[in-house]
C-alpha atoms as a PDB file:
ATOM      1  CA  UNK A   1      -1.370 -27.156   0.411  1.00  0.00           C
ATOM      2  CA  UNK A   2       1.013 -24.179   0.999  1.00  0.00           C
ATOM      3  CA  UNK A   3       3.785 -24.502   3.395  1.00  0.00           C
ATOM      4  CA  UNK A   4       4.578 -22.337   6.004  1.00  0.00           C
ATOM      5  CA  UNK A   5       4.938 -18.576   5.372  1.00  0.00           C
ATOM      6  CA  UNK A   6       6.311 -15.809   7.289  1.00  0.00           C
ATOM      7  CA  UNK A   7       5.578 -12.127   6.411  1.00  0.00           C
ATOM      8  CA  UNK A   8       8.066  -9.865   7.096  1.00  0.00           C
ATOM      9  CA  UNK A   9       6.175  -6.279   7.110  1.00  0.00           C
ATOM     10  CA  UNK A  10       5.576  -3.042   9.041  1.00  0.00           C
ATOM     11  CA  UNK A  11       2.445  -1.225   9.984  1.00  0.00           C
ATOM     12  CA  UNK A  12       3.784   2.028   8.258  1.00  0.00           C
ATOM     13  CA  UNK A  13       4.974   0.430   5.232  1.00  0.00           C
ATOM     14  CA  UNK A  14       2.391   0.852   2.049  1.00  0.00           C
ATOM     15  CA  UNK A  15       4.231  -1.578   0.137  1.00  0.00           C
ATOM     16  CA  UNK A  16       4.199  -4.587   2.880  1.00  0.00           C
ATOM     17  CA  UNK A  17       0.550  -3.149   3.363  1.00  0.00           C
ATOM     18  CA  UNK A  18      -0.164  -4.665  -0.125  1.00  0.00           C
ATOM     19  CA  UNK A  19       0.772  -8.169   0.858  1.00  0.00           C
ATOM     20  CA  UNK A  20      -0.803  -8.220   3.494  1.00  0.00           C
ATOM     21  CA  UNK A  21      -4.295  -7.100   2.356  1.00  0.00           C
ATOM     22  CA  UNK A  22      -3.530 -10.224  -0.278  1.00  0.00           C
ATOM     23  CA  UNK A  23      -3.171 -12.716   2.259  1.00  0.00           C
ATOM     24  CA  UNK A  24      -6.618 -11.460   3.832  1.00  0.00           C
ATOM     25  CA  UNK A  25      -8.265 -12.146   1.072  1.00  0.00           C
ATOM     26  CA  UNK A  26      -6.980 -14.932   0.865  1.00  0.00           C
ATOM     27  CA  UNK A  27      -7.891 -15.821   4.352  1.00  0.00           C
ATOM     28  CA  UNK A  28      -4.312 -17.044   4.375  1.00  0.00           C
ATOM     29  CA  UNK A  29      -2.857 -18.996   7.594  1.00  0.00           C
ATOM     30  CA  UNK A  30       0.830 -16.792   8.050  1.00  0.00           C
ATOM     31  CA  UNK A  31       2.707 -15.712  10.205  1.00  0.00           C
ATOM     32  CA  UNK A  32       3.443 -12.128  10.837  1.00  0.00           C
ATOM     33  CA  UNK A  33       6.244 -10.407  12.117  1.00  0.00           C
ATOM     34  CA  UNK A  34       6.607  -6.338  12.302  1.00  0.00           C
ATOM     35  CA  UNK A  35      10.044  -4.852  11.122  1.00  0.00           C
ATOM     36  CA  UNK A  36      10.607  -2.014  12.874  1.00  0.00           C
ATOM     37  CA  UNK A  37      12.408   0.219  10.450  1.00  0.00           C
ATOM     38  CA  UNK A  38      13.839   3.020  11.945  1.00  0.00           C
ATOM     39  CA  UNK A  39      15.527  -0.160  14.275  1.00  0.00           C
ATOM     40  CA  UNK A  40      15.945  -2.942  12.164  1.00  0.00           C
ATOM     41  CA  UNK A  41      16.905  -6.432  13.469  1.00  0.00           C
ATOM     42  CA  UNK A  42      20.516  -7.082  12.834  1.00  0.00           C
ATOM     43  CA  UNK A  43      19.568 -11.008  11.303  1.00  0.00           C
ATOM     44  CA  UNK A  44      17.212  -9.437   9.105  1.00  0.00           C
ATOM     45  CA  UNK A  45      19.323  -8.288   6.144  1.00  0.00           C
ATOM     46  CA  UNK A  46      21.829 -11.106   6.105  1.00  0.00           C
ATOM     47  CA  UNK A  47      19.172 -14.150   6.786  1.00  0.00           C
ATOM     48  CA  UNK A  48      15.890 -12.207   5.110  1.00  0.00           C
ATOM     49  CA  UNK A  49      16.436  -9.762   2.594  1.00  0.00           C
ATOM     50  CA  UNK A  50      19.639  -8.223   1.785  1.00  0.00           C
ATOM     51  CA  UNK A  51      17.728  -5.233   0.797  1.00  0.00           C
ATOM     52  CA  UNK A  52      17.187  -4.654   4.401  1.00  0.00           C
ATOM     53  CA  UNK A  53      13.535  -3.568   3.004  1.00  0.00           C
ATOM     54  CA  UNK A  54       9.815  -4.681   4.073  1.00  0.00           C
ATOM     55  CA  UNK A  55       7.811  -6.564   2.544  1.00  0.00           C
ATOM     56  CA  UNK A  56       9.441  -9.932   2.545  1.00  0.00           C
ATOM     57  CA  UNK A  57       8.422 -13.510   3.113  1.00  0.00           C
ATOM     58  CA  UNK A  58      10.098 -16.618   4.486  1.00  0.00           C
ATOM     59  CA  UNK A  59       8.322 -19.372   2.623  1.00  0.00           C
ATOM     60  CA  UNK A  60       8.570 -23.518   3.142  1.00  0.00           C
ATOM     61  CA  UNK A  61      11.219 -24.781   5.560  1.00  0.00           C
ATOM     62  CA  UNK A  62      10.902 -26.077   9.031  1.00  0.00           C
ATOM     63  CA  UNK A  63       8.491 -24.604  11.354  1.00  0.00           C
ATOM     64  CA  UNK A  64      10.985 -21.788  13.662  1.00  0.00           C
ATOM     65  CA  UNK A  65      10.363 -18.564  15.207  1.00  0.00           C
ATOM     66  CA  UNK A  66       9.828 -15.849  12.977  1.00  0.00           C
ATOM     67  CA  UNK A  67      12.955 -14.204  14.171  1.00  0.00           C
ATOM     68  CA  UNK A  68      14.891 -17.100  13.896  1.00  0.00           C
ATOM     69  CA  UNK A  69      14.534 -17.212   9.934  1.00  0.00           C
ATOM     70  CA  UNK A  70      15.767 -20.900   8.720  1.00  0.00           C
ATOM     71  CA  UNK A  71      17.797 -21.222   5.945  1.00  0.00           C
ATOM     72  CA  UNK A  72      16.125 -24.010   4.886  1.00  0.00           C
ATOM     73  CA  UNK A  73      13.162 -21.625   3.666  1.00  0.00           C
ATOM     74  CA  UNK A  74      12.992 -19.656   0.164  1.00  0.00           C
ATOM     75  CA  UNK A  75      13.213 -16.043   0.730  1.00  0.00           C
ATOM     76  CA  UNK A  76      11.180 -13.629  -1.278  1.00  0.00           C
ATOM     77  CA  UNK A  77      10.794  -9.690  -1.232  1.00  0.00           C
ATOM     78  CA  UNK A  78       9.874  -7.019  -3.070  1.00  0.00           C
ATOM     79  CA  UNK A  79       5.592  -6.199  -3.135  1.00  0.00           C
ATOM     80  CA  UNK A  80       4.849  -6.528  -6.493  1.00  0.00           C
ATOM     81  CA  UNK A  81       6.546 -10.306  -6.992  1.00  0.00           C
ATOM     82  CA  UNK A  82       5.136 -11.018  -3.689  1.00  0.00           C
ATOM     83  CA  UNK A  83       1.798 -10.017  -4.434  1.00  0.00           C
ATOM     84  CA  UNK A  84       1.655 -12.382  -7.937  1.00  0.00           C
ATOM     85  CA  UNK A  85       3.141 -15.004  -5.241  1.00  0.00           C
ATOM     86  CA  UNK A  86       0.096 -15.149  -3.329  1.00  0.00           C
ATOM     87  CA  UNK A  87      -2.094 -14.562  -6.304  1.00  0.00           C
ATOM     88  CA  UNK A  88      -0.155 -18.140  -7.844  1.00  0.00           C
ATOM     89  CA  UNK A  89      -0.115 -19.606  -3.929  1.00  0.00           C
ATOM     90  CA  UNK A  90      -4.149 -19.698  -3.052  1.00  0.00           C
ATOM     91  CA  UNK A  91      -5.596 -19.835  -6.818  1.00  0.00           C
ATOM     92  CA  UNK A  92      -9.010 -20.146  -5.063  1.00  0.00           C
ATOM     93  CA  UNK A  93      -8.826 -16.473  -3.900  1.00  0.00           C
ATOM     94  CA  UNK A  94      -9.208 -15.544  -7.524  1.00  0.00           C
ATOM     95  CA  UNK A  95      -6.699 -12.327  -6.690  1.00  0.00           C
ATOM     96  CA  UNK A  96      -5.434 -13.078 -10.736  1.00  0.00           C
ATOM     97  CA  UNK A  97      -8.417 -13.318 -12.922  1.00  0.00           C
ATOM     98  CA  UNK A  98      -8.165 -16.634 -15.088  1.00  0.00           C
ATOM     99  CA  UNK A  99      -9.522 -14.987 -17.736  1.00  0.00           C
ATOM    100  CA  UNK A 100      -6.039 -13.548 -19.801  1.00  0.00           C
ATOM    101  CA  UNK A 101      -7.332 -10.121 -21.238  1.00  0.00           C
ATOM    102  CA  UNK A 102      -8.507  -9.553 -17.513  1.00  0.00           C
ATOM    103  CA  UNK A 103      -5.413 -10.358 -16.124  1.00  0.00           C
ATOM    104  CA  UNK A 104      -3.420  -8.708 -18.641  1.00  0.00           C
ATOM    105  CA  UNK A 105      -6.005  -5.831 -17.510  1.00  0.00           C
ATOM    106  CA  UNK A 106      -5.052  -5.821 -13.605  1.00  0.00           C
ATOM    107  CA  UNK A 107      -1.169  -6.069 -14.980  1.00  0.00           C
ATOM    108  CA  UNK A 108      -1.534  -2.706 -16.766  1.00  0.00           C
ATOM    109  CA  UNK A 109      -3.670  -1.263 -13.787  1.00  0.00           C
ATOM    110  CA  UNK A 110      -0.755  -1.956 -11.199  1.00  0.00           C
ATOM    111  CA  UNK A 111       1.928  -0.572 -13.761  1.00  0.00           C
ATOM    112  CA  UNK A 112      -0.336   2.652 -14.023  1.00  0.00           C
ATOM    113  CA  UNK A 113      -0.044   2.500  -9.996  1.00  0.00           C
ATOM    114  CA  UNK A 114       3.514   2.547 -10.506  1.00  0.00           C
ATOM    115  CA  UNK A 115       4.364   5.089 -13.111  1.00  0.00           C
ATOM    116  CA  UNK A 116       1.797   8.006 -12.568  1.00  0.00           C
ATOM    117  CA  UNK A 117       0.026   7.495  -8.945  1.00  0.00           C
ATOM    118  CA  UNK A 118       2.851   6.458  -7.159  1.00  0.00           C
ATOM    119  CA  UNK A 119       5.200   9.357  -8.327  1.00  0.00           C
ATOM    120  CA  UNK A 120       2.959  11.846  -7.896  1.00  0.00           C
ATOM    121  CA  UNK A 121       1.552  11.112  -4.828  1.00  0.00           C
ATOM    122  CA  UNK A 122       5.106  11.035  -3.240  1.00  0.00           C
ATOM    123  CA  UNK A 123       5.853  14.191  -5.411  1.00  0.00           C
ATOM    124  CA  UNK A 124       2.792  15.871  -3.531  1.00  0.00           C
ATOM    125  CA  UNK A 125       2.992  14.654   0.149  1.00  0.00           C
ATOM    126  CA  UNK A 126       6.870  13.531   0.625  1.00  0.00           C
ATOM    127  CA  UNK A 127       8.815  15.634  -1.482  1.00  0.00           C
ATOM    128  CA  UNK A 128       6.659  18.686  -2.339  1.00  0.00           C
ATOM    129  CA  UNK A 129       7.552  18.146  -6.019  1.00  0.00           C
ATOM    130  CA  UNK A 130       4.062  17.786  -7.116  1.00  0.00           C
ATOM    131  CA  UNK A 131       1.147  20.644  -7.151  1.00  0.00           C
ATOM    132  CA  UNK A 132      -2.528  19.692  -5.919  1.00  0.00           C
ATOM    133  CA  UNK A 133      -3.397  19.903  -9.793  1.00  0.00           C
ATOM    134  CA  UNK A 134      -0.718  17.203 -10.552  1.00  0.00           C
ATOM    135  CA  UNK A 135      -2.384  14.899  -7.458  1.00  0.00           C
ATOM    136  CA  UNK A 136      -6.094  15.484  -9.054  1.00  0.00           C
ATOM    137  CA  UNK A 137      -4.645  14.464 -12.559  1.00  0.00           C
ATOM    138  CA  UNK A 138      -3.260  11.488 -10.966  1.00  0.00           C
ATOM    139  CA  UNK A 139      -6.646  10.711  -9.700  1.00  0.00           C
ATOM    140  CA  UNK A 140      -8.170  11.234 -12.965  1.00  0.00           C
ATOM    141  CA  UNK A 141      -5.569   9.246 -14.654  1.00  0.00           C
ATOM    142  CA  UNK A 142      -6.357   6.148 -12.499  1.00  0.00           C
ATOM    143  CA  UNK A 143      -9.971   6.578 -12.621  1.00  0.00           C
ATOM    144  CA  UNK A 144      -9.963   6.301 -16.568  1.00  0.00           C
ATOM    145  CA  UNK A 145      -8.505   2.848 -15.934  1.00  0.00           C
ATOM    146  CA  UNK A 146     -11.816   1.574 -13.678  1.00  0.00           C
ATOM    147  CA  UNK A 147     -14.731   0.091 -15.145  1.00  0.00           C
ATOM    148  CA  UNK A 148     -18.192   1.510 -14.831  1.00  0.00           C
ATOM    149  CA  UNK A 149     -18.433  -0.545 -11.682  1.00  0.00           C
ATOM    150  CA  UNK A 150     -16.758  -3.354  -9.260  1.00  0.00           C
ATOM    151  CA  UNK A 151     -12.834  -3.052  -8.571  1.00  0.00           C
ATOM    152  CA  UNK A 152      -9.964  -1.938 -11.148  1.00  0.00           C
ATOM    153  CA  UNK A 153     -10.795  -5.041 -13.213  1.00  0.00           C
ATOM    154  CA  UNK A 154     -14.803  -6.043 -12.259  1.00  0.00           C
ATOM    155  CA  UNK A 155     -13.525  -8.439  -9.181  1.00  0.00           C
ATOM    156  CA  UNK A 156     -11.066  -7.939  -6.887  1.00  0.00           C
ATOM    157  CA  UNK A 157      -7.760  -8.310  -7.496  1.00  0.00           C
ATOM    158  CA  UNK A 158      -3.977  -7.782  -6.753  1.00  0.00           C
ATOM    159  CA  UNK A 159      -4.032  -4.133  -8.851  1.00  0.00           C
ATOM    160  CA  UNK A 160      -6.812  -3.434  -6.009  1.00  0.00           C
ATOM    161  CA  UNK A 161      -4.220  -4.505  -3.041  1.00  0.00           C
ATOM    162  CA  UNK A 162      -1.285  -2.472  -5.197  1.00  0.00           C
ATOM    163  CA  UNK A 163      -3.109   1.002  -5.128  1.00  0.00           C
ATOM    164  CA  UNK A 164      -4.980   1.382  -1.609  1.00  0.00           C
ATOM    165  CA  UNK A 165      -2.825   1.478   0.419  1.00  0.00           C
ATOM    166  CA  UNK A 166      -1.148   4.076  -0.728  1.00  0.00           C
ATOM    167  CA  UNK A 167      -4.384   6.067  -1.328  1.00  0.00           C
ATOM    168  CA  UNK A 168      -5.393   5.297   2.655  1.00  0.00           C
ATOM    169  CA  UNK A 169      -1.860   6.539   3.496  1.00  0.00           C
ATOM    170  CA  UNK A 170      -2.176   9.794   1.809  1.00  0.00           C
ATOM    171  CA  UNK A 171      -5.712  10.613   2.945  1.00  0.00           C
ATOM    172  CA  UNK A 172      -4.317  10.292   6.956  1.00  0.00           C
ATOM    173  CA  UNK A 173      -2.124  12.224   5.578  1.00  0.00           C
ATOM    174  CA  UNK A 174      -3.994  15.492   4.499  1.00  0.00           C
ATOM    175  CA  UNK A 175      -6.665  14.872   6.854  1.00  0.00           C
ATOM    176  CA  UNK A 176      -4.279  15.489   9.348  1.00  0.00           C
ATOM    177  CA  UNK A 177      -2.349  18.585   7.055  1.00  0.00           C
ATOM    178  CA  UNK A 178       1.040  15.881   7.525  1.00  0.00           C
ATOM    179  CA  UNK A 179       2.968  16.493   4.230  1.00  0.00           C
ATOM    180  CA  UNK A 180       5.044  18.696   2.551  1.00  0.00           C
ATOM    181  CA  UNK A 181       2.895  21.161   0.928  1.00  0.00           C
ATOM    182  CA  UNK A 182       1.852  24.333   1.494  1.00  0.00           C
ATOM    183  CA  UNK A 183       0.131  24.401   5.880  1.00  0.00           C
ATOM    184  CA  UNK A 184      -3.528  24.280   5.479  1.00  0.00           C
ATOM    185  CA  UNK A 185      -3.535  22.570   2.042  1.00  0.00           C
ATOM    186  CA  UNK A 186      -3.776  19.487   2.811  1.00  0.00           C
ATOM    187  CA  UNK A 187      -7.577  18.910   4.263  1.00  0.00           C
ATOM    188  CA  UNK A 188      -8.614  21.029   1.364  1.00  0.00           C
ATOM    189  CA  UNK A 189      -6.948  18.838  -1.212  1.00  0.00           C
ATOM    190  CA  UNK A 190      -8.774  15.728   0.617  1.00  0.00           C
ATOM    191  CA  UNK A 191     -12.143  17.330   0.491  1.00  0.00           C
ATOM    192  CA  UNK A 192     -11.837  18.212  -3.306  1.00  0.00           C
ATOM    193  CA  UNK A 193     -10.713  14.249  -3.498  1.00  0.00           C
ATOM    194  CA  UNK A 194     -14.047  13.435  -1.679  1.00  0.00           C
ATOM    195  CA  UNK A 195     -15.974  15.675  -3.389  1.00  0.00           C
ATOM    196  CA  UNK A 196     -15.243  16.736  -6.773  1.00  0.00           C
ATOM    197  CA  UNK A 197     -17.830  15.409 -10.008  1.00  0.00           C
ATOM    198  CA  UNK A 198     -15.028  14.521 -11.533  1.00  0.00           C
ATOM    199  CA  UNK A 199     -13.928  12.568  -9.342  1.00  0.00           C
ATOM    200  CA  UNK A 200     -16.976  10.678  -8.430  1.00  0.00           C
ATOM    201  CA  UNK A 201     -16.391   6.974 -10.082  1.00  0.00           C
ATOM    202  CA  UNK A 202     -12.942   6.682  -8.301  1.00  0.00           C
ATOM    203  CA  UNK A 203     -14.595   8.053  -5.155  1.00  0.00           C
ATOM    204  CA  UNK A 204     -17.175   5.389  -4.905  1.00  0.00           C
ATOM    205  CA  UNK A 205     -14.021   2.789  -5.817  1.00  0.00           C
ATOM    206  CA  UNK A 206     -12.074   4.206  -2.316  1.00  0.00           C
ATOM    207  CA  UNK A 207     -15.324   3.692  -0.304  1.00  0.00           C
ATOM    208  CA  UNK A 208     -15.602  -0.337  -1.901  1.00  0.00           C
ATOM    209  CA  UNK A 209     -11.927  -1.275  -1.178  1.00  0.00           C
ATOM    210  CA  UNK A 210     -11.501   0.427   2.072  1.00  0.00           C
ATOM    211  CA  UNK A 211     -14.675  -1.326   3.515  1.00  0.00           C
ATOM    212  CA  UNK A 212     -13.762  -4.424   2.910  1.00  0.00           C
ATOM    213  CA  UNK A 213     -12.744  -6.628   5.656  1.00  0.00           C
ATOM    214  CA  UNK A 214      -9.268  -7.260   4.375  1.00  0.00           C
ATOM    215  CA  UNK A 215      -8.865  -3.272   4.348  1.00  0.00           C
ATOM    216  CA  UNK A 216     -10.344  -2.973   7.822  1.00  0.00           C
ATOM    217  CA  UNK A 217      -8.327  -5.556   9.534  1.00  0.00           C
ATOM    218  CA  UNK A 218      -5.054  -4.589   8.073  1.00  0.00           C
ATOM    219  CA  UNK A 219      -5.177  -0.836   8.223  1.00  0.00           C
ATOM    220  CA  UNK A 220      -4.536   0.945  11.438  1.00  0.00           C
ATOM    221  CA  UNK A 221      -4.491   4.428  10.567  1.00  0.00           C
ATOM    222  CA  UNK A 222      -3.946   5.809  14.452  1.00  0.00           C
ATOM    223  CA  UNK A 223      -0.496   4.147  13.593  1.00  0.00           C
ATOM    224  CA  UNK A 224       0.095   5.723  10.715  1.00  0.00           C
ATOM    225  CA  UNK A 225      -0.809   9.229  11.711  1.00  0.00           C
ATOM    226  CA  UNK A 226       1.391   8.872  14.596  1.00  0.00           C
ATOM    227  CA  UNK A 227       4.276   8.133  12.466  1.00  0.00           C
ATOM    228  CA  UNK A 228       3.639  11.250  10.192  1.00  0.00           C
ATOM    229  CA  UNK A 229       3.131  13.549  12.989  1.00  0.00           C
ATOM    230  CA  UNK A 230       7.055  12.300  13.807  1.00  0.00           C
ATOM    231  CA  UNK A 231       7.618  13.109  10.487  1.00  0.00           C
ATOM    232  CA  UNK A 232       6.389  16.143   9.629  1.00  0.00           C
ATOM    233  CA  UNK A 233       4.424  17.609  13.033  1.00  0.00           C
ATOM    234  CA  UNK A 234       7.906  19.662  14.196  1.00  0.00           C
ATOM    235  CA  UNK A 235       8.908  20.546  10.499  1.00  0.00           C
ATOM    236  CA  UNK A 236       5.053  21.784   9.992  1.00  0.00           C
ATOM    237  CA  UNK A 237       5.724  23.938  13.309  1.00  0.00           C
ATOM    238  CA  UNK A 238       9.094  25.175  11.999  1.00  0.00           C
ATOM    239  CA  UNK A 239       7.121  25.982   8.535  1.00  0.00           C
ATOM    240  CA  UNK A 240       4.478  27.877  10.554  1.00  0.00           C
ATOM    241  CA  UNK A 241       6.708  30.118  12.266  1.00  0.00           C
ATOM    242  CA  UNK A 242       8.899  31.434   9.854  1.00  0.00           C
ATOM    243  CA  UNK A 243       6.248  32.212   7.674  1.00  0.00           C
ATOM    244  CA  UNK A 244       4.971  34.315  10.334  1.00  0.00           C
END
C-alpha cells in the first residue's frame, strides 16, 4: 500500500496540473498543498525542492503537516518523473499500459508534447515567437500521433495527463485574447482550433479528456484567467493604445 504523499503544486502551474490529474485517476488518497509562486514559502526550496519549482512530492515518512516537510520523507520533483511515479505507485490505474509497444507508444507521445507542442505553444501565447500557422501545425503534428479513436494510446494514460493541461491553459487563454500576439487574434485562433476539418480527430480528443472527471475536478479555469489577465490584461491595454 503506498505511504503517505504530499503534492506540492499550484493552481496556475500546467506542469503540477499533470500530476495532479494522475493522482485523480488514480483516485489517489494525497495530500495537497498550493505553492504560491509569485510568494514562495521560505522552507520550500531548502526542505522540498531545491529547484524552488512546482510540481513536487513529499513521499513516505511520518505523518506531519504539509508545511512542515519531514526529512524523513523522499523528495521528488520534476512532472514528467513524477508522473511515471504515480503510473509505477497505483499499477491498478493502468496510467502505463502493460503492454510494451503501447507504452513505448505513450513514451513517444509525451516526448512529442515536449519537443513540438510545448515550444510552440509558449512561442505563440508567452513569447510571441510563434505565428498562428506554427500553433495549427503543432496541432496537426500531435493529432498524427492519436489513434482513430480513444486517448493518445487507445486508454488513458500519463501522455493524456502530459498534454491537457497545457492545451486547457492556452484555450483560457485566447478565449479571453490573454497572450502575446497580435489584440483580437486570439479568439479567432481558438475558433479555427474548434472548428477547422483538419483539425477534427484532435478536436473530438480535447472534448474526451477535458470531460473527464479527473479534468473537471482539477481544472479551475476562473483561476487561471485571473492570473493571465495579471499577466497580460495592462500590457494588452498598453498594446491597444499605442497602436492607436
Amino acid at each position: 500500500m503506498p505511504e503517505i504523499l504530499t503534492l506540492y503544486t499550484a493552481k496556475v502551474c500546467p506542469y503540477a496540473h499533470r500530476v495532479e490529474l494522475a493522482l485523480a485517476e488514480a483516485k489517489a488518497n494525497f495530500k495537497r498543498f498550493e505553492i504560491d509562486l509569485a510568494a514562495k514559502p521560505e522552507w520550500y526550496a531548502p526542505k522540498v525542492n531545491p529547484a524552488s519549482k512546482v510540481p513536487a512530492v513529499a513521499y513516505g515518512g511520518p505523518d506531519v503537516p504539509a508545511d512542515q516537510p519531514s526529512s524523513e520523507s523522499t523528495k521528488i520533483a520534476e512532472s514528467l518523473v513524477l508522473l511515471e511515479f504515480v503510473a509505477d505507485l497505483y499499477p491498478s490505474a493502468n496510467l502505463l499500459p502493460k503492454d510494451p509497444v503501447k507504452r513505448a507508444q505513450a513514451r513517444f507521445f509525451i516526448d512529442a508534447v515536449s519537443t513540438k507542442f510545448n515550444p510552440t505553444y509558449f512561442g505563440y501565447s508567452v513569447t510571441g515567437k510563434s505565428s498562428q500557422a506554427d500553433l495549427i501545425k503543432a496541432f496537426k503534428d500531435i493529432q498524427a500521433l492519436l489513434p482513430e479513436t480513444g486517448y493518445a494510446v487507445g486508454e488513458y494514460s500519463i501522455a493524456d495527463a502530459a498534454i491537457i493541461p497545457f492545451i486547457s491553459r492556452l484555450f483560457v487563454g485566447l478565449e479571453n485574447d490573454l497572450g502575446l500576439y497580435a489584440i483580437g487574434e486570439g479568439p479567432k485562433t481558438l475558433e479555427l482550433i474548434k472548428t477547422s476539418p483538419e483539425l477534427k480527430r484532435i478536436q473530438q480528443y480535447i472534448q474526451d479528456v477535458t470531460s473527464r472527471t479527473s479534468f473537471v475536478s482539477t481544472f479551475d479555469s476562473e483561476h487561471i484567467k485571473e492570473k493571465a489577465i495579471k499577466r497580460y490584461g495592462n500590457l494588452n491595454a498598453t498594446r491597444a493604445t499605442s497602436s492607436q
